[in-house]
C-alpha atoms as a PDB file:
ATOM      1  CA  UNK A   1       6.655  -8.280  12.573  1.00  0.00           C
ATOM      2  CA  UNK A   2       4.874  -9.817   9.748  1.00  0.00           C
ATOM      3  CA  UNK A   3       4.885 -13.622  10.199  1.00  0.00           C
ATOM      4  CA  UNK A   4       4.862 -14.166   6.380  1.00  0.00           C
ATOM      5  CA  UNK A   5       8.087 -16.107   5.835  1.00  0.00           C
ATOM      6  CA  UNK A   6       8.436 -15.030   2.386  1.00  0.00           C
ATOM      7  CA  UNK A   7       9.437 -11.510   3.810  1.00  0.00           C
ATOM      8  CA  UNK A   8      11.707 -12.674   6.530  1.00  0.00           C
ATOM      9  CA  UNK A   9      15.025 -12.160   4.802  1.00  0.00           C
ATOM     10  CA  UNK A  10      14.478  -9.166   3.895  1.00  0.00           C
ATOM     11  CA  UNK A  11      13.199  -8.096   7.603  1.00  0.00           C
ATOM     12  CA  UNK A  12      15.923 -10.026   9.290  1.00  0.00           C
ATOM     13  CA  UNK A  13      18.333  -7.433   7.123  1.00  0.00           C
ATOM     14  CA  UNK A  14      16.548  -4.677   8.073  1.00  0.00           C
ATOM     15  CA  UNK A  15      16.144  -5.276  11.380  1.00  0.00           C
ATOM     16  CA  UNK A  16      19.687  -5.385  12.333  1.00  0.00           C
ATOM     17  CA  UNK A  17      20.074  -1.643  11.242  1.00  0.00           C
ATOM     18  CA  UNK A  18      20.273   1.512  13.854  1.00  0.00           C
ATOM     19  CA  UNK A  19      17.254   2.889  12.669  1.00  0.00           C
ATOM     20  CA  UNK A  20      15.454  -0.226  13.318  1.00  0.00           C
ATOM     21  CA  UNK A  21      15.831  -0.527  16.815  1.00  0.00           C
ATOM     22  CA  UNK A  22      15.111   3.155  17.045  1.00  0.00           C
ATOM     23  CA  UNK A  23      11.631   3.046  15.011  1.00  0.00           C
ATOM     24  CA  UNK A  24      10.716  -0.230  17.703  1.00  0.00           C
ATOM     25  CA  UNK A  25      11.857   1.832  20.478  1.00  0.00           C
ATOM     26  CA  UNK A  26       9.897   5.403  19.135  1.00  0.00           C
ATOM     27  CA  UNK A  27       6.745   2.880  18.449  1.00  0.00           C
ATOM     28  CA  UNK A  28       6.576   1.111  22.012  1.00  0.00           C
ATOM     29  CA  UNK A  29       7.097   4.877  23.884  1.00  0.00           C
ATOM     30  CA  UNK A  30       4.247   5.819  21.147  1.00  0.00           C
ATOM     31  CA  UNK A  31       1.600   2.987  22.248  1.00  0.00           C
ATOM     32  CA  UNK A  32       2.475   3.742  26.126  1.00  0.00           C
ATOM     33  CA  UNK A  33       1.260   7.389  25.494  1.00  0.00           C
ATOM     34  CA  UNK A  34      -1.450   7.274  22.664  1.00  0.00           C
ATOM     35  CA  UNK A  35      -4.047   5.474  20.664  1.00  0.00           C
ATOM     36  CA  UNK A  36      -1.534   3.962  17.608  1.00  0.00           C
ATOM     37  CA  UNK A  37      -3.601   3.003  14.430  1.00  0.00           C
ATOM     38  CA  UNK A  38      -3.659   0.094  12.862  1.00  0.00           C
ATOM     39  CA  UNK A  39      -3.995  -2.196  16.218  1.00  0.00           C
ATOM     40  CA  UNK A  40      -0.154  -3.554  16.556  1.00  0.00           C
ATOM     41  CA  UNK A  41      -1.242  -7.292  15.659  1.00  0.00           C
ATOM     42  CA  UNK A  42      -2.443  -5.310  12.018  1.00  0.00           C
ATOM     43  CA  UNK A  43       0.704  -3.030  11.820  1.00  0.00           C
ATOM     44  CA  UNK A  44       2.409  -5.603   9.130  1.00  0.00           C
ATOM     45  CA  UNK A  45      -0.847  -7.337   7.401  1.00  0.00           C
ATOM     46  CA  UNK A  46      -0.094  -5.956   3.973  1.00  0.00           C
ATOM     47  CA  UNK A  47       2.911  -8.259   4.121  1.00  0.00           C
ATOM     48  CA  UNK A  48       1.001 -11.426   6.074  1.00  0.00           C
ATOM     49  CA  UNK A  49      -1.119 -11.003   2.822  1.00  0.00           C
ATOM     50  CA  UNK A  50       0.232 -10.533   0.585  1.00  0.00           C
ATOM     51  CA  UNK A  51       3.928 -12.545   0.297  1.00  0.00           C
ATOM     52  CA  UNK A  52       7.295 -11.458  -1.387  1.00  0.00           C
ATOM     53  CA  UNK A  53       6.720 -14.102  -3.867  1.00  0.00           C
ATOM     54  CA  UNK A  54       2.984 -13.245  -4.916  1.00  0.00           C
ATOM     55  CA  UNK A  55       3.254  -9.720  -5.099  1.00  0.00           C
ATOM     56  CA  UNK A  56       2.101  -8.667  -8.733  1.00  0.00           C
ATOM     57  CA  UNK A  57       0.642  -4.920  -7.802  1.00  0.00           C
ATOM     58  CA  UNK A  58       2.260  -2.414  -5.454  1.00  0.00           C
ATOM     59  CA  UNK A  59      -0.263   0.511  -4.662  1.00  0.00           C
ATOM     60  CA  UNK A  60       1.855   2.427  -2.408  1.00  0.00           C
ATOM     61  CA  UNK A  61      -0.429   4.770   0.301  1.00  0.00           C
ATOM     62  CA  UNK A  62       1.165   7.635   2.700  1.00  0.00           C
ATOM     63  CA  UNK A  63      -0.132   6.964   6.167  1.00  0.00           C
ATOM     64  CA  UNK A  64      -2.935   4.597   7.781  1.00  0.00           C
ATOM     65  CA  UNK A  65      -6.552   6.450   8.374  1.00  0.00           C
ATOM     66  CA  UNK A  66      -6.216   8.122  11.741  1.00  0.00           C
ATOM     67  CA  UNK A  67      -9.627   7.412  13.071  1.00  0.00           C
ATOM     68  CA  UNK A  68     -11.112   5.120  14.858  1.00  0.00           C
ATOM     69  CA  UNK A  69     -11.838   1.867  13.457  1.00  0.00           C
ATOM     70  CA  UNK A  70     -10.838   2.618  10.086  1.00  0.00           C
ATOM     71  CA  UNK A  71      -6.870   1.488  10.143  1.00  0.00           C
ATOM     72  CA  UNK A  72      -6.487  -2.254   9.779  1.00  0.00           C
ATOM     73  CA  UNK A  73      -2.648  -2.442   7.755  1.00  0.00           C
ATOM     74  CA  UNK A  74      -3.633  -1.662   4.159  1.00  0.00           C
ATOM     75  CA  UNK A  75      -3.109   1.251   1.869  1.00  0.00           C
ATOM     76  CA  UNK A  76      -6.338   3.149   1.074  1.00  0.00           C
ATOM     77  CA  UNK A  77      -8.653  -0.201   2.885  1.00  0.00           C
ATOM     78  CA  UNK A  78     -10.540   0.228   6.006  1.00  0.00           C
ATOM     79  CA  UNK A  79     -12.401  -2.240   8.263  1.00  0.00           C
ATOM     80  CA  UNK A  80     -15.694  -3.959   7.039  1.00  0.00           C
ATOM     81  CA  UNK A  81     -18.568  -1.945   8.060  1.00  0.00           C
ATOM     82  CA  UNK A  82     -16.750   1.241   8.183  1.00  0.00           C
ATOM     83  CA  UNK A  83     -17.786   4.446   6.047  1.00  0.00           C
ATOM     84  CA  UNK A  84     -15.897   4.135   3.115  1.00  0.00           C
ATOM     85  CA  UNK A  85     -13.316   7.439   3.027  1.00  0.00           C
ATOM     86  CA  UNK A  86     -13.512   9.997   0.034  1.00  0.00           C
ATOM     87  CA  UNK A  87     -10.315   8.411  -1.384  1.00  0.00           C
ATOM     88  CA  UNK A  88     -11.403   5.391  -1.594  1.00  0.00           C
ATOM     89  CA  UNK A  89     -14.740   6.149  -3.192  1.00  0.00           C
ATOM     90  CA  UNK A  90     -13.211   7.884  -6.117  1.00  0.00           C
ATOM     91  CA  UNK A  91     -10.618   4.442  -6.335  1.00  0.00           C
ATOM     92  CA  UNK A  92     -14.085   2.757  -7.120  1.00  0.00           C
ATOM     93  CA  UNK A  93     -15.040   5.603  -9.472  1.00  0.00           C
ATOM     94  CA  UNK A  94     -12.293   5.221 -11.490  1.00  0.00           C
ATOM     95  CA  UNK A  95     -12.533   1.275 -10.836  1.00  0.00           C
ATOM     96  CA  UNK A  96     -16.363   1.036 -12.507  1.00  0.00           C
ATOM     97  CA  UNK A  97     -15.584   4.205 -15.049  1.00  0.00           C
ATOM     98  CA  UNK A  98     -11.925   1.955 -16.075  1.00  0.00           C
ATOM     99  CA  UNK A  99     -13.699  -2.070 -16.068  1.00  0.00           C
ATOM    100  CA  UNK A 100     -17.181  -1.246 -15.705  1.00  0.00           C
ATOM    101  CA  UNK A 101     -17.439  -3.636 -13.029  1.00  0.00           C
ATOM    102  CA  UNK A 102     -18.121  -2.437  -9.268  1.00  0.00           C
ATOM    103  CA  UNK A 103     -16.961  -3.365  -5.468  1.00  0.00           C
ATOM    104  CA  UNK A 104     -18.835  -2.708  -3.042  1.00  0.00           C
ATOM    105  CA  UNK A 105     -16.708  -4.249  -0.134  1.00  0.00           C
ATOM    106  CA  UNK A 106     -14.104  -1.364   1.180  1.00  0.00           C
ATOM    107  CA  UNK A 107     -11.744  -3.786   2.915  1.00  0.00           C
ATOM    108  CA  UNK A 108      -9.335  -4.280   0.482  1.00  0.00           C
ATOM    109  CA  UNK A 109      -8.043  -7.876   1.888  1.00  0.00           C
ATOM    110  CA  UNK A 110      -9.216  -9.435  -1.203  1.00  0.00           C
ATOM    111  CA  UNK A 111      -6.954  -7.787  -3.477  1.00  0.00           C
ATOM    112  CA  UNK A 112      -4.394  -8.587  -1.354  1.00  0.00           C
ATOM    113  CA  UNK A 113      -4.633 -12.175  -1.670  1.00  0.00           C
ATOM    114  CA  UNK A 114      -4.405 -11.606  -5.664  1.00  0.00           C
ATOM    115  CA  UNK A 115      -1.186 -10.397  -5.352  1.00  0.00           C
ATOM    116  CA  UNK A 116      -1.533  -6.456  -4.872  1.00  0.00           C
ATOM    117  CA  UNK A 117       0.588  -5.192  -1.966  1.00  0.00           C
ATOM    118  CA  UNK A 118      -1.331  -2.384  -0.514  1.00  0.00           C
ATOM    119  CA  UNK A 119       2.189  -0.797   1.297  1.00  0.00           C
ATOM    120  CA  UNK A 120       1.859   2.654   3.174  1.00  0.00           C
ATOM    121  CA  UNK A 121       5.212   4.245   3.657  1.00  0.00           C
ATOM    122  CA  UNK A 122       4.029   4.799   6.902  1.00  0.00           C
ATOM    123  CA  UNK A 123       2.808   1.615   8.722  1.00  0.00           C
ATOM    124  CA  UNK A 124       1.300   3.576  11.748  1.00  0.00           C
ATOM    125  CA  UNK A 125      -0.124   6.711  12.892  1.00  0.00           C
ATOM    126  CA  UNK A 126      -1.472   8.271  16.036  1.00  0.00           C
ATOM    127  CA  UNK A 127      -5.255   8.684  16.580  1.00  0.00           C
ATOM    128  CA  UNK A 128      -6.932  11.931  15.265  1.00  0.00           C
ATOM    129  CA  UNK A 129      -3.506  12.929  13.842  1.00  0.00           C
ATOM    130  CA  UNK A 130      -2.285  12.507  10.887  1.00  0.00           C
ATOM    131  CA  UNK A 131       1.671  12.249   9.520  1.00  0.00           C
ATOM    132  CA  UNK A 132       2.188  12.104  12.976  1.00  0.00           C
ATOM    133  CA  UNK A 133       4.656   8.626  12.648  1.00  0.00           C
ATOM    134  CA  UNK A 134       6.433  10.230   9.491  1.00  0.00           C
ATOM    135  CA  UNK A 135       9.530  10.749  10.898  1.00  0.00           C
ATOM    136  CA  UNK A 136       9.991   8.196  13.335  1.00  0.00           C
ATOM    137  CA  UNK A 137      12.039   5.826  10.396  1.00  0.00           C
ATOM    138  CA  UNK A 138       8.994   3.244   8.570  1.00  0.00           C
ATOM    139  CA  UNK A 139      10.066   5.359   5.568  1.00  0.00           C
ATOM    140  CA  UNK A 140      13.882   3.485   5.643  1.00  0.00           C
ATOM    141  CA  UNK A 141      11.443   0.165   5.681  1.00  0.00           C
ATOM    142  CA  UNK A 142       9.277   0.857   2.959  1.00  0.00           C
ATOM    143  CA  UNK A 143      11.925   2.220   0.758  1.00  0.00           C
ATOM    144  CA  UNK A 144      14.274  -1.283   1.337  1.00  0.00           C
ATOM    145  CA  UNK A 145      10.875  -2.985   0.831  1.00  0.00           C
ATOM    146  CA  UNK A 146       9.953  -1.277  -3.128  1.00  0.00           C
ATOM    147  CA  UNK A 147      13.765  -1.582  -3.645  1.00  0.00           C
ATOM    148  CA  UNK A 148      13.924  -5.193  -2.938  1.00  0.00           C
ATOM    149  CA  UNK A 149      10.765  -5.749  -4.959  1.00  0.00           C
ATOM    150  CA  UNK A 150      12.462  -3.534  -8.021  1.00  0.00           C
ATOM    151  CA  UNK A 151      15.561  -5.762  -7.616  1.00  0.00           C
ATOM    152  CA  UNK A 152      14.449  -9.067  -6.970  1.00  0.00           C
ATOM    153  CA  UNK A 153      11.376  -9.801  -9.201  1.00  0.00           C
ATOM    154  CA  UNK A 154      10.586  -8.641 -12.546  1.00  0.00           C
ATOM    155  CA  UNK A 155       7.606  -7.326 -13.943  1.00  0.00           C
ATOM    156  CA  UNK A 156       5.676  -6.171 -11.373  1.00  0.00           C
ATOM    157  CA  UNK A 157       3.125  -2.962 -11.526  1.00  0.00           C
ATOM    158  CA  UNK A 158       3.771  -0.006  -8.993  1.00  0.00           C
ATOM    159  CA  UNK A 159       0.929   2.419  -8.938  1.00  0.00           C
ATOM    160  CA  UNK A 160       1.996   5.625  -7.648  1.00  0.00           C
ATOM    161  CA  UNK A 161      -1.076   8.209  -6.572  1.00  0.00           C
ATOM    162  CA  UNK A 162       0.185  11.764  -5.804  1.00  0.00           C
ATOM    163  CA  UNK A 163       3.630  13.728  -5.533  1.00  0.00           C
ATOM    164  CA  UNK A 164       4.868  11.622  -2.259  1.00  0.00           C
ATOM    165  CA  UNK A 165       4.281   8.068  -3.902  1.00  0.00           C
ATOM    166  CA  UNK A 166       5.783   9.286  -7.140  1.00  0.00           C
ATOM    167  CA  UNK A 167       8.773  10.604  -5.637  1.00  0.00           C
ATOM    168  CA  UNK A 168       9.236   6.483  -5.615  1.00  0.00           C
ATOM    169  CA  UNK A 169       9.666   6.247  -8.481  1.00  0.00           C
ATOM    170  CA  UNK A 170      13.215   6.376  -8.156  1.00  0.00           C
ATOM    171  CA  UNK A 171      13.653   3.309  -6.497  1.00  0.00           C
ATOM    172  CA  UNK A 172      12.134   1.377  -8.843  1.00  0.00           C
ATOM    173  CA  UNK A 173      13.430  -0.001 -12.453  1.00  0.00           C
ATOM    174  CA  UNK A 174      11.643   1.190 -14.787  1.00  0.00           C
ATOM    175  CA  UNK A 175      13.384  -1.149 -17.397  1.00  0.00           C
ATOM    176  CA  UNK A 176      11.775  -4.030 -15.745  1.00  0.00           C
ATOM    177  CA  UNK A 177       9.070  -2.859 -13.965  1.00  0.00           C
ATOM    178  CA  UNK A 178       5.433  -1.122 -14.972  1.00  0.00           C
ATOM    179  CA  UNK A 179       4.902   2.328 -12.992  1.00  0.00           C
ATOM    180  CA  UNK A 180       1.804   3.993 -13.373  1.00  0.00           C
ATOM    181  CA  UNK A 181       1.416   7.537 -11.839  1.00  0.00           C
ATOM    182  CA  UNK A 182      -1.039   9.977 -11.731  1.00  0.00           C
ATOM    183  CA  UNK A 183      -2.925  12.592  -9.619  1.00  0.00           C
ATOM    184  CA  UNK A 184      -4.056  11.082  -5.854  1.00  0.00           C
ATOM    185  CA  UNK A 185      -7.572   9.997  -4.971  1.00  0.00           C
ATOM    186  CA  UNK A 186      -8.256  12.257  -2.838  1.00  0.00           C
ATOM    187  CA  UNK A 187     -11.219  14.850  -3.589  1.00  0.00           C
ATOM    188  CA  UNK A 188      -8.897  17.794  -3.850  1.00  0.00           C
ATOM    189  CA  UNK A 189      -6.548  16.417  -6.851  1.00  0.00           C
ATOM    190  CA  UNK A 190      -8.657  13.132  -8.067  1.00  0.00           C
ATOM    191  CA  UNK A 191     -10.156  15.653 -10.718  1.00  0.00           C
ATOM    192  CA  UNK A 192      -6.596  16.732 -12.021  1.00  0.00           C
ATOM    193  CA  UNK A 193      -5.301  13.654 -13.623  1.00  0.00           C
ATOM    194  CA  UNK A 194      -6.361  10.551 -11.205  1.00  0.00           C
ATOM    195  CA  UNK A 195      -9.948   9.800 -12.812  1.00  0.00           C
ATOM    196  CA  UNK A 196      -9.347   8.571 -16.491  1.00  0.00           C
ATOM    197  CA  UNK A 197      -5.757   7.182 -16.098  1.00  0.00           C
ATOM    198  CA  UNK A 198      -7.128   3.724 -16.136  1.00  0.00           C
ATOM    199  CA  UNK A 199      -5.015   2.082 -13.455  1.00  0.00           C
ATOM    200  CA  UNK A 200      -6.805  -1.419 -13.475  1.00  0.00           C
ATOM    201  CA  UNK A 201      -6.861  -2.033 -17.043  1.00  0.00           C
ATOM    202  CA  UNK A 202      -3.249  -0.781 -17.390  1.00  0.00           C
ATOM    203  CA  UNK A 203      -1.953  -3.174 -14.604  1.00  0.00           C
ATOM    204  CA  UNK A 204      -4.374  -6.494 -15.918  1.00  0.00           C
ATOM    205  CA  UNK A 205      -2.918  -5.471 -19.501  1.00  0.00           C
ATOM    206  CA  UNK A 206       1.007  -5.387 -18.733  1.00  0.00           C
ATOM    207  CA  UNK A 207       0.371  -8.694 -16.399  1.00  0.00           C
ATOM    208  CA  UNK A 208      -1.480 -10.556 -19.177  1.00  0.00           C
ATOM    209  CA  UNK A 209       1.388  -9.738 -21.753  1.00  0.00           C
ATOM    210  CA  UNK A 210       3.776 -10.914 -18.919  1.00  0.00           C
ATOM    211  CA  UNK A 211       2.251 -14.098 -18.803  1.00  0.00           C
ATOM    212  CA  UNK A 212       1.207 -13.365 -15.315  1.00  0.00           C
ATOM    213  CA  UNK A 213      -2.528 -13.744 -14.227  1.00  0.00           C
ATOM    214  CA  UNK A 214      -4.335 -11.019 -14.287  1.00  0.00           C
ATOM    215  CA  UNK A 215      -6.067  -9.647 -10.501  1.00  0.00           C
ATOM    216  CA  UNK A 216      -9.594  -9.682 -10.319  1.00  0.00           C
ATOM    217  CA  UNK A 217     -10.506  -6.398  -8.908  1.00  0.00           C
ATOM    218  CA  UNK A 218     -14.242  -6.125  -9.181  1.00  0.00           C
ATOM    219  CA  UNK A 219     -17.241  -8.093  -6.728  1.00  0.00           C
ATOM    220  CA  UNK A 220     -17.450 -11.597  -8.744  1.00  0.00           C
END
């Protein structure tokens, strides 16, 4: 569990619930039996980074990487010194083609601590094979997480890549809330409506006319 205090009400709630105990008991006959990615001590680190309070940006990711060395707890990030995946590479595509700026570090960690909550629905996987935690119950987590986030703090940015993170949609309030969707990253759909939606701008835009500051994406 995420030591973040800003997240412990809402994890004290949810950890009280049936399916709670069952997703800690699934996970712990999991890691006795396989290679689990992220490393447990990363399995909440989009939430030690990135507090309840600070969150400005939700980019919401399915499931970790599945290989090894490349999971460390946030959406679409991977370790320092890692090859950077083919998602993530056309994230910076449409990063440099949206700001004309670059970054050239694929850990993420820095966006985190500017307020973007890189959340995967899925906080763990098993090595070498993917979706294979997707019905074990993070999804009942995630969900209370964007919902709490929809009800409790007001304009925020959700940026929803692909069918699965826009079928999210729903728990979020549109009334209050910026949601940007398009097509995912990845190279079989980034060419159908991902590259040229301008997610960046978009989200610096609707936090400047918030009054919010705006996150620095690029290298400095």
């Amino acid at each position: 569990m995420t030591q973040n205090p800003c997240w412990q009400d809402l994890l004290a709630r949810e950890s009280i619930k049936p399916y709670f105990k069952e997703l800690e008991s699934e996970l712990e006959k999991e890691r006795s039996l396989y290679t689990i990615f992220p490393p447990k001590e990363e399995t909440f680190r989009a939430l030690d980074l990135t507090s309840f309070d600070a969150t400005k940006v939700v980019i919401l990711g399915q499931d970790p990487y599945h290989n090894e060395s490349e999971a460390h707890g946030l959406a679409f990030s991977v370790k320092e010194g890692v090859k950077t995946p083919p998602s993530l590479r056309n994230i910076f595509k449409e990063l440099e083609a949206d700001l004309g700026c670059t970054k050239s570090v694929s850990d993420l960690s820095s966006w985190a601590k500017e307020g973007v909550l890189l959340l995967n629905a899925f906080l763990s996987v098993r090595a070498n094979s993917p979706a294979s935690h997707q019905k074990i119950g993070w999804q009942h987590l995630s969900d209370a997480i964007i919902k709490t986030l929809s009800e409790k703090r007001e304009a925020l940015v959700f940026i929803l890549w692909g069918n699965f993170a826009r079928s999210k949609a729903s728990l979020i309030d549109a009334n209050k809330h910026l949601i940007i969707t398009s097509a995912h990253p990845s190279p079989l759909s980034a060419s159908r409506g991902f590259f040229g939606s301008k997610p960046f701008s978009r989200a610096n835009k609707h936090l400047k006319r918030m009054g919010k500051s705006e996150v620095r994406w690029c290298d400095e």
